[in-house]
Protein backbone atom coordinates (compact mmCIF):
# COMPACT_ATOMS: atom_id res chain seq x y z
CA UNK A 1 5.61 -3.34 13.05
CA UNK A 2 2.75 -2.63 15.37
CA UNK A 3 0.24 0.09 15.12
CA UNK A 4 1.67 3.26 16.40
CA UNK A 5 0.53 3.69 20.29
CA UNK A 6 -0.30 7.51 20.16
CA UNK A 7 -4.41 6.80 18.32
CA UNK A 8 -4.62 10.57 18.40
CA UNK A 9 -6.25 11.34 14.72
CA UNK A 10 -4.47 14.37 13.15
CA UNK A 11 -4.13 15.59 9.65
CA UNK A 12 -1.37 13.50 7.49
CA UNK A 13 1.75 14.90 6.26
CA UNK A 14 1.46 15.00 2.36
CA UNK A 15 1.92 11.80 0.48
CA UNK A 16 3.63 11.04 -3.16
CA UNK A 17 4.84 7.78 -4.99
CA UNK A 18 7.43 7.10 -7.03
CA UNK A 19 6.53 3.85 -9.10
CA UNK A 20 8.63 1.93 -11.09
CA UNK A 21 7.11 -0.74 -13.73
CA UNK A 22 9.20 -3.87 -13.64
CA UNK A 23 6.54 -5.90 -15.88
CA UNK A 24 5.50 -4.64 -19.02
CA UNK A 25 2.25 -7.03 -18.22
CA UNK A 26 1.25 -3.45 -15.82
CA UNK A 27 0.96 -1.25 -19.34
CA UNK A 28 -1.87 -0.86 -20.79
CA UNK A 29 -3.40 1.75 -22.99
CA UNK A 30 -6.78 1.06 -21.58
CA UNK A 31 -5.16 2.22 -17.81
CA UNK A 32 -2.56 4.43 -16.70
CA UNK A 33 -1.38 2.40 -13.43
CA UNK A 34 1.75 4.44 -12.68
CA UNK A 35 -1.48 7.32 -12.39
CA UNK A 36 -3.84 5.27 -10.30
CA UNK A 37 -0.95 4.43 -8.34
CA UNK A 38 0.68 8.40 -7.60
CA UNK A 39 -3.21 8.99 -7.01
CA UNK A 40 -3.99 6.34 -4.54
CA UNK A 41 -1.11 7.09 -2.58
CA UNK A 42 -1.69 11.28 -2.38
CA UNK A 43 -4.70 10.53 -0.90
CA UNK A 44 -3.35 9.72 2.10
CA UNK A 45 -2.58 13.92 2.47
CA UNK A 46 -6.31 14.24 2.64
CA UNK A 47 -6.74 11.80 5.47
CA UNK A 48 -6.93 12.17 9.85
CA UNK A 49 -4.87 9.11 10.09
CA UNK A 50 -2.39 8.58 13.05
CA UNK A 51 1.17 9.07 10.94
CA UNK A 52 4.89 9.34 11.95
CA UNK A 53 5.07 12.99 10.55
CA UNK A 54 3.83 15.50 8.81
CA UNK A 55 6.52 16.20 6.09
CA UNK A 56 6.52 15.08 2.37
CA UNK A 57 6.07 11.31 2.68
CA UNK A 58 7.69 9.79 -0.44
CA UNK A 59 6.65 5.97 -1.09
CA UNK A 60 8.61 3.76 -3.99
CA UNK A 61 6.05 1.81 -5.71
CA UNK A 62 7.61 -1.44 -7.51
CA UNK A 63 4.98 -2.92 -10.28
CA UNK A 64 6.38 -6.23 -11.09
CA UNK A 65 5.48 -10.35 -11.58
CA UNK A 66 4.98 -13.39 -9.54
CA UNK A 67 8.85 -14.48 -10.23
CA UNK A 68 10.59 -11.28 -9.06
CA UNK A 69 8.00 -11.10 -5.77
CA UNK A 70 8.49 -14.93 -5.55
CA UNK A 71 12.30 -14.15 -4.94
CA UNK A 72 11.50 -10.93 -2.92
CA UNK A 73 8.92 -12.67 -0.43
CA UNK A 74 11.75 -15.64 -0.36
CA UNK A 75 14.55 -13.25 0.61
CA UNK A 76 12.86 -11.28 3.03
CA UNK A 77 10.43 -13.28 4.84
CA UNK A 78 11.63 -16.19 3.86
CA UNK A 79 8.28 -17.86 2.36
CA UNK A 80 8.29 -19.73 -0.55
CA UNK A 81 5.80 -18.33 -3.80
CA UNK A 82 4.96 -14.98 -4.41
CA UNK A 83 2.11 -12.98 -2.94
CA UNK A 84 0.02 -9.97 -4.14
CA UNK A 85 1.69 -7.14 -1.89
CA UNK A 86 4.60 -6.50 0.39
CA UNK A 87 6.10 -3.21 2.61
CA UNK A 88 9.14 -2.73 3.45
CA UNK A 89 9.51 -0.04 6.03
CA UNK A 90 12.80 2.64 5.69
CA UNK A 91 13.94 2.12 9.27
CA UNK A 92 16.57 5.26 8.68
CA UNK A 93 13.24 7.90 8.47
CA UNK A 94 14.29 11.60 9.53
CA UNK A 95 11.22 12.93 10.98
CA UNK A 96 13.07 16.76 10.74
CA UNK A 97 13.82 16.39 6.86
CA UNK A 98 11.46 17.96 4.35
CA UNK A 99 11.10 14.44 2.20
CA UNK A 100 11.32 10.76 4.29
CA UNK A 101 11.05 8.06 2.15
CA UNK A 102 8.49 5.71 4.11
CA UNK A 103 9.43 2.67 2.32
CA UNK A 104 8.71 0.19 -0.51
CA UNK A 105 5.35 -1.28 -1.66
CA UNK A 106 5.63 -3.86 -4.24
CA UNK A 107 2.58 -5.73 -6.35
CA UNK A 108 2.51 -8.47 -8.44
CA UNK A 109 1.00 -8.10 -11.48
CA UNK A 110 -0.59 -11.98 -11.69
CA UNK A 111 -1.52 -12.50 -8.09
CA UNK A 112 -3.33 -9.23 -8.02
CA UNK A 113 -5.76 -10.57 -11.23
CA UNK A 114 -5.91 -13.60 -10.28
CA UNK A 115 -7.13 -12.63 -6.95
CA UNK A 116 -9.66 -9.75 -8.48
CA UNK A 117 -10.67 -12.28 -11.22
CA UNK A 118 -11.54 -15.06 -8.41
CA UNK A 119 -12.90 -12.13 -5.59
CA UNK A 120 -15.10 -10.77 -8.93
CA UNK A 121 -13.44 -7.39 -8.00
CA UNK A 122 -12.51 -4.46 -10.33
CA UNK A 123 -8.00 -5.24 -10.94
CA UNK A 124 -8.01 -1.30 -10.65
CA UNK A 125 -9.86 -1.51 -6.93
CA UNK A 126 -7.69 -4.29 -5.20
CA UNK A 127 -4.27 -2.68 -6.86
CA UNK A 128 -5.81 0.44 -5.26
CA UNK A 129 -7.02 -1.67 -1.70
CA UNK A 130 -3.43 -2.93 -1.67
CA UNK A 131 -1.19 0.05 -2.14
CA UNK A 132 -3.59 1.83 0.86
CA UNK A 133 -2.64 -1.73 3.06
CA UNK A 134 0.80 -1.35 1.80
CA UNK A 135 0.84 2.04 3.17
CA UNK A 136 -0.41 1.67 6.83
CA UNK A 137 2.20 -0.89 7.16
CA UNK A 138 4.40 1.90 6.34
CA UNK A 139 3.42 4.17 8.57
CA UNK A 140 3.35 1.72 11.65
CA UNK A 141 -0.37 -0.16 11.04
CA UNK A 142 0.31 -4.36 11.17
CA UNK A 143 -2.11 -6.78 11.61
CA UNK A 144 -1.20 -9.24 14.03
CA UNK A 145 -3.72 -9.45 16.68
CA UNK A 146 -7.26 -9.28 15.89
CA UNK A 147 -7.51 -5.64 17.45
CA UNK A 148 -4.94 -4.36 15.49
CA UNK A 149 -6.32 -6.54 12.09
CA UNK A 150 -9.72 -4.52 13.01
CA UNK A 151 -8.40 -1.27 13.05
CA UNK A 152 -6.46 -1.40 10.03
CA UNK A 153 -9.36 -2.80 8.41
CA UNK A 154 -11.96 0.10 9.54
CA UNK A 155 -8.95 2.33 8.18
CA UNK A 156 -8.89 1.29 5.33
CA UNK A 157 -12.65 0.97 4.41
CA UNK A 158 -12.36 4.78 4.90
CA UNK A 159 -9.88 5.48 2.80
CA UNK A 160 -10.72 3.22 0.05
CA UNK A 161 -14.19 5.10 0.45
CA UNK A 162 -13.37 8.57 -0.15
CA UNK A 163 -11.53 6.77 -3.24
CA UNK A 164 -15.02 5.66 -4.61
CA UNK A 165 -14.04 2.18 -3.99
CA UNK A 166 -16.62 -0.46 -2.41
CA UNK A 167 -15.59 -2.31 1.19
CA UNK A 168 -13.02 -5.23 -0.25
CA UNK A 169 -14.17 -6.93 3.04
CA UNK A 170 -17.70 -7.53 1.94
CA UNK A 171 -17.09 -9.79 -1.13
C-alpha cells in the first residue's frame, strides 16, 4: 500500500488494540506487554497524522514466535524465515461504522530480542518502534521508494518521541 495521497495533517480518529499472546515467551512478570502494546497503539488518537478516518480504529495485535511468523511471512508474502513484524491491512474497512478494524500487526517474540540485543536497544522500545511501523502500514504509509521510506521514517520518530522513546534510526 502506498502512502495515502491527501498529506493534509488532521487529528486521528481514536486508536485501540486488541492483542492476543500466542507465545508464552511474551509473559513476563517484570512487563506487562499486552499493556505496552494497548498503550502504544492509543497513542496514535493523540497524533496529526494523515488517517483513513476518524472513527474508533481497532488494531488485532498477534504476540507470537519465529515458527508461527515463519509460516505467516511464508503464506503471505511468500518469503522463507520469519521476520520481526508484519501488517496485514482489512481491505473490507467501513469508513461510516463507529469501530473499523484496520488490520493485523503481528511480532515475533525472538526476532524482536535478537534484533534489540544486537541494535543494544531497550526489547520494550523496538516492540514499541514496531507496532507504530506496523500501524502506518495500516493506515496507508509503505515504504517503497525512498520518499515514501523518508516520510514514514520522520513519522515515526515523532511518534515514538512523544512515547519517550529515542530515534531507532540513530543506533
Amino acid at each position: 500500500m502506498k502512502c495515502p495521497q491527501n498529506k493534509t495533517m488532521r487529528k486521528s480518529g481514536k486508536f485501540s488494540a486488541e492483542t492476543n499472546v500466542d507465545s508464552p515467551k511474551w509473559l513476563s512478570e517484570d512487563v506487562n506487554i499486552i499493556d505496552i502494546c494497548e498503550t502504544t497503539i492509543s497513542s496514535f488518537s493523540n497524533q496529526a497524522i494523515p488517517s483513513i478516518t476518524s472513527g474508533n480504529n481497532i488494531v488485532s495485535i498477534l504476540l507470537t514466535d519465529d515458527e508461527k511468523m515463519s509460516g505467516l511471512n511464508k503464506l503471505y508474502r511468500n518469503k522463507a524465515g520469519p521476520t520481526n513484524v508484519l501488517s496485514f491491512t482489512n481491505e473490507n474497512k467501513h469508513s461510516n461504522s463507529k469501530n473499523i478494524i484496520l488490520g493485523d500487526i503481528a511480532l515475533s517474540f525472538t526476532t524482536v530480542l535478537k534484533e534489540s540485543t544486537q541494535s543494544k536497544i531497550s526489547f520494550i522500545n523496538h516492540v514499541k518502534h514496531l507496532l507504530i511501523h506496523g500501524c502506518l502500514h495500516l493506515i496507508g504509509f509503505d515504504h517503497e521508494t525512498a520518499i515514501e521510506a523518508q516520510e514514514m521514517e520522520v513519522l515515526e520518530v515523532n511518534i515514538l518521541r512523544k512515547l519517550g522513546v529515542p530515534n531507532p534510526y540513530n543506533v
